[in-house]
Protein backbone atom coordinates (compact mmCIF):
# COMPACT_ATOMS: atom_id res chain seq x y z
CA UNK A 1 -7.53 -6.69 17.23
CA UNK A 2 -5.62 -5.39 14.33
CA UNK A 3 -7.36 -4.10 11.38
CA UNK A 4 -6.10 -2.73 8.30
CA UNK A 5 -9.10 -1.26 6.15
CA UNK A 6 -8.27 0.23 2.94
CA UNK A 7 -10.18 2.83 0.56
CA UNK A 8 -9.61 4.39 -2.84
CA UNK A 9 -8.80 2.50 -6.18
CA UNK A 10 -11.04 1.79 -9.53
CA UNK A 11 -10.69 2.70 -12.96
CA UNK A 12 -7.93 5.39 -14.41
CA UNK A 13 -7.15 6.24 -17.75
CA UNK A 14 -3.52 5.45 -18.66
CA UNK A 15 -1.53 8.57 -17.40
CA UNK A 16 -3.98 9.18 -14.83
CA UNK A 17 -3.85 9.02 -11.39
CA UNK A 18 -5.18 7.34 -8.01
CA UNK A 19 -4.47 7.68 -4.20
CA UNK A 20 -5.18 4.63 -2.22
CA UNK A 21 -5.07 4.51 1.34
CA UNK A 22 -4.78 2.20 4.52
CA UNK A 23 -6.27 2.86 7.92
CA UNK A 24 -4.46 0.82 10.42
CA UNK A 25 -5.65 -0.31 14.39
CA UNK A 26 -4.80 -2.60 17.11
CA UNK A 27 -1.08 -1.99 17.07
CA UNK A 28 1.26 1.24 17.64
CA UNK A 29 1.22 2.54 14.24
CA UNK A 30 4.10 4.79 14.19
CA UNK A 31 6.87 2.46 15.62
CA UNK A 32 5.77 -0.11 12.33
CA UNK A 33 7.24 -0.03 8.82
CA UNK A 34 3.74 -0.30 6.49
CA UNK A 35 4.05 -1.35 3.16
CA UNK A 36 2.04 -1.43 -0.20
CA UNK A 37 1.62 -4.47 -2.17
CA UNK A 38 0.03 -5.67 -5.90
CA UNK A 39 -0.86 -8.86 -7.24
CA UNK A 40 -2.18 -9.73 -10.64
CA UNK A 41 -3.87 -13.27 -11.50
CA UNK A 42 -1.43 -15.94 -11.70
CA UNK A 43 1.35 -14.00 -10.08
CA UNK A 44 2.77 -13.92 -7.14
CA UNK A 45 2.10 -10.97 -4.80
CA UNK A 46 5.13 -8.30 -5.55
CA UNK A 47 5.97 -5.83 -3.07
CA UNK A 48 5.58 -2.29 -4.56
CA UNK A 49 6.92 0.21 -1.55
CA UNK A 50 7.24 0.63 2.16
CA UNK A 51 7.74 3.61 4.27
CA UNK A 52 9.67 2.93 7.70
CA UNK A 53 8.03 4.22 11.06
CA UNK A 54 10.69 6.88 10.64
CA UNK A 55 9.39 7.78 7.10
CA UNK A 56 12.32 6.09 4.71
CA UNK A 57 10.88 5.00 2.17
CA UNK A 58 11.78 2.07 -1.09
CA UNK A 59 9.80 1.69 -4.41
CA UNK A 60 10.07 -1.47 -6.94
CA UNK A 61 11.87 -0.27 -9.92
CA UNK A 62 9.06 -0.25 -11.77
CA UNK A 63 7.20 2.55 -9.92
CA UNK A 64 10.03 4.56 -8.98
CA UNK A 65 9.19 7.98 -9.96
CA UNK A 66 5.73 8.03 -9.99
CA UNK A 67 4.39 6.23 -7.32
CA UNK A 68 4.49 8.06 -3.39
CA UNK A 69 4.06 5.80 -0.22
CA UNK A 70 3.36 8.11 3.06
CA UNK A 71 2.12 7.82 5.87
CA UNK A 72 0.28 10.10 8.65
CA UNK A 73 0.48 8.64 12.23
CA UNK A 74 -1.55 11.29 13.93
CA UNK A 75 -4.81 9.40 11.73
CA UNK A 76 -2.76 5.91 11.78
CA UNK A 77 -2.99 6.04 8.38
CA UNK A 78 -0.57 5.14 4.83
CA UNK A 79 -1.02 6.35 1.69
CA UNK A 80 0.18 5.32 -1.86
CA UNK A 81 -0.55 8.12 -4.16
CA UNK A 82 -0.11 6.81 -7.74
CA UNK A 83 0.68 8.91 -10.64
CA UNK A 84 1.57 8.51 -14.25
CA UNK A 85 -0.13 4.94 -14.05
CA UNK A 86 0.60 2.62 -16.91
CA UNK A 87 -2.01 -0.16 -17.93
CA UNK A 88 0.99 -2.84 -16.61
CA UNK A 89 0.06 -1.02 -12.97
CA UNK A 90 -3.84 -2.94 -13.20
CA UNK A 91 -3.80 -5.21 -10.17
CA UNK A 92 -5.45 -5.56 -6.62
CA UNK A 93 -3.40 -3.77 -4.13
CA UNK A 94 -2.68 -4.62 -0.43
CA UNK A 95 -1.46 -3.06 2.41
CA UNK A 96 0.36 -4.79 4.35
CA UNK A 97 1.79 -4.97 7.96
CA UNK A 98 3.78 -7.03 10.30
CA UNK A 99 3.59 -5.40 14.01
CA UNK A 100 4.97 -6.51 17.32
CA UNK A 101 2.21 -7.62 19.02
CA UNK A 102 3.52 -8.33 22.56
CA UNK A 103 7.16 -10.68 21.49
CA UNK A 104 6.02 -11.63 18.70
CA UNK A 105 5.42 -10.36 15.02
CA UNK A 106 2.48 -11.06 13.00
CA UNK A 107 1.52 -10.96 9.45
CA UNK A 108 -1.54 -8.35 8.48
CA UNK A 109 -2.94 -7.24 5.49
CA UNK A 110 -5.95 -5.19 3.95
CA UNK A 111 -9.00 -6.63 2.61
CA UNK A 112 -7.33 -5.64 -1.29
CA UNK A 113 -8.36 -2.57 -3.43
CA UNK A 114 -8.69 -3.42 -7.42
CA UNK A 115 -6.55 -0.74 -9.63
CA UNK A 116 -7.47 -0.84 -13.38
CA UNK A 117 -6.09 0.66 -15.87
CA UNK A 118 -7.31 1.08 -19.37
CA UNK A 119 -8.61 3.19 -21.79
């Protein structure tokens, strides 16, 4: 079945930085766009950057320039390496997916990392 299991997060200083990552299984990972998504209490979940299976890559505004989305198919694995991070960056993260499983495409997502920061 398909399992996305992420790792990384916690608490940064303002300014400092975290990678957070996203294994992935059950579905060809490199033929699937992966994404990264944040949501903070009361909000709705906003989508913060994707990386095609060819590696193109798109960033919200608001993290353009300091946050990186990759991705490593040989370990089936994304990456959002976040740098420069502002306390307005504290939420829980989720990766996200939404792989052709036979004709049909189905919605996937990580269990949710928590990214605080604060001084």
């Amino acid at each position: 079945q398909v399992q996305l299991v992420q790792s990384g997060g916690g608490l940064v200083q303002p300014g400092g930085s975290l990678r957070l990552s996203c294994a992935a299984s059950g579905f060809t990972f490199s033929s699937n766009a992966m994404s990264w998504y944040r949501q903070t209490p009361g909000k709705e979940r906003e989508l913060v950057a994707v990386i095609t299976g060819g590696g193109s890559t798109n960033y919200v505004d608001s993290v353009k320039g300091r946050f990186i989305i990759s991705r490593d198919n040989s370990k089936n694995t994304v990456y959002l390496q976040m740098n420069s991070l502002k306390p307005e960056d504290t939420a829980v993260y989720y990766c996200h997916a939404v792989p052709l499983i036979g004709l049909l495409r189905y919605d996937y997502w990580g269990q949710g990392t928590q990214v605080t920061v604060s001084s």
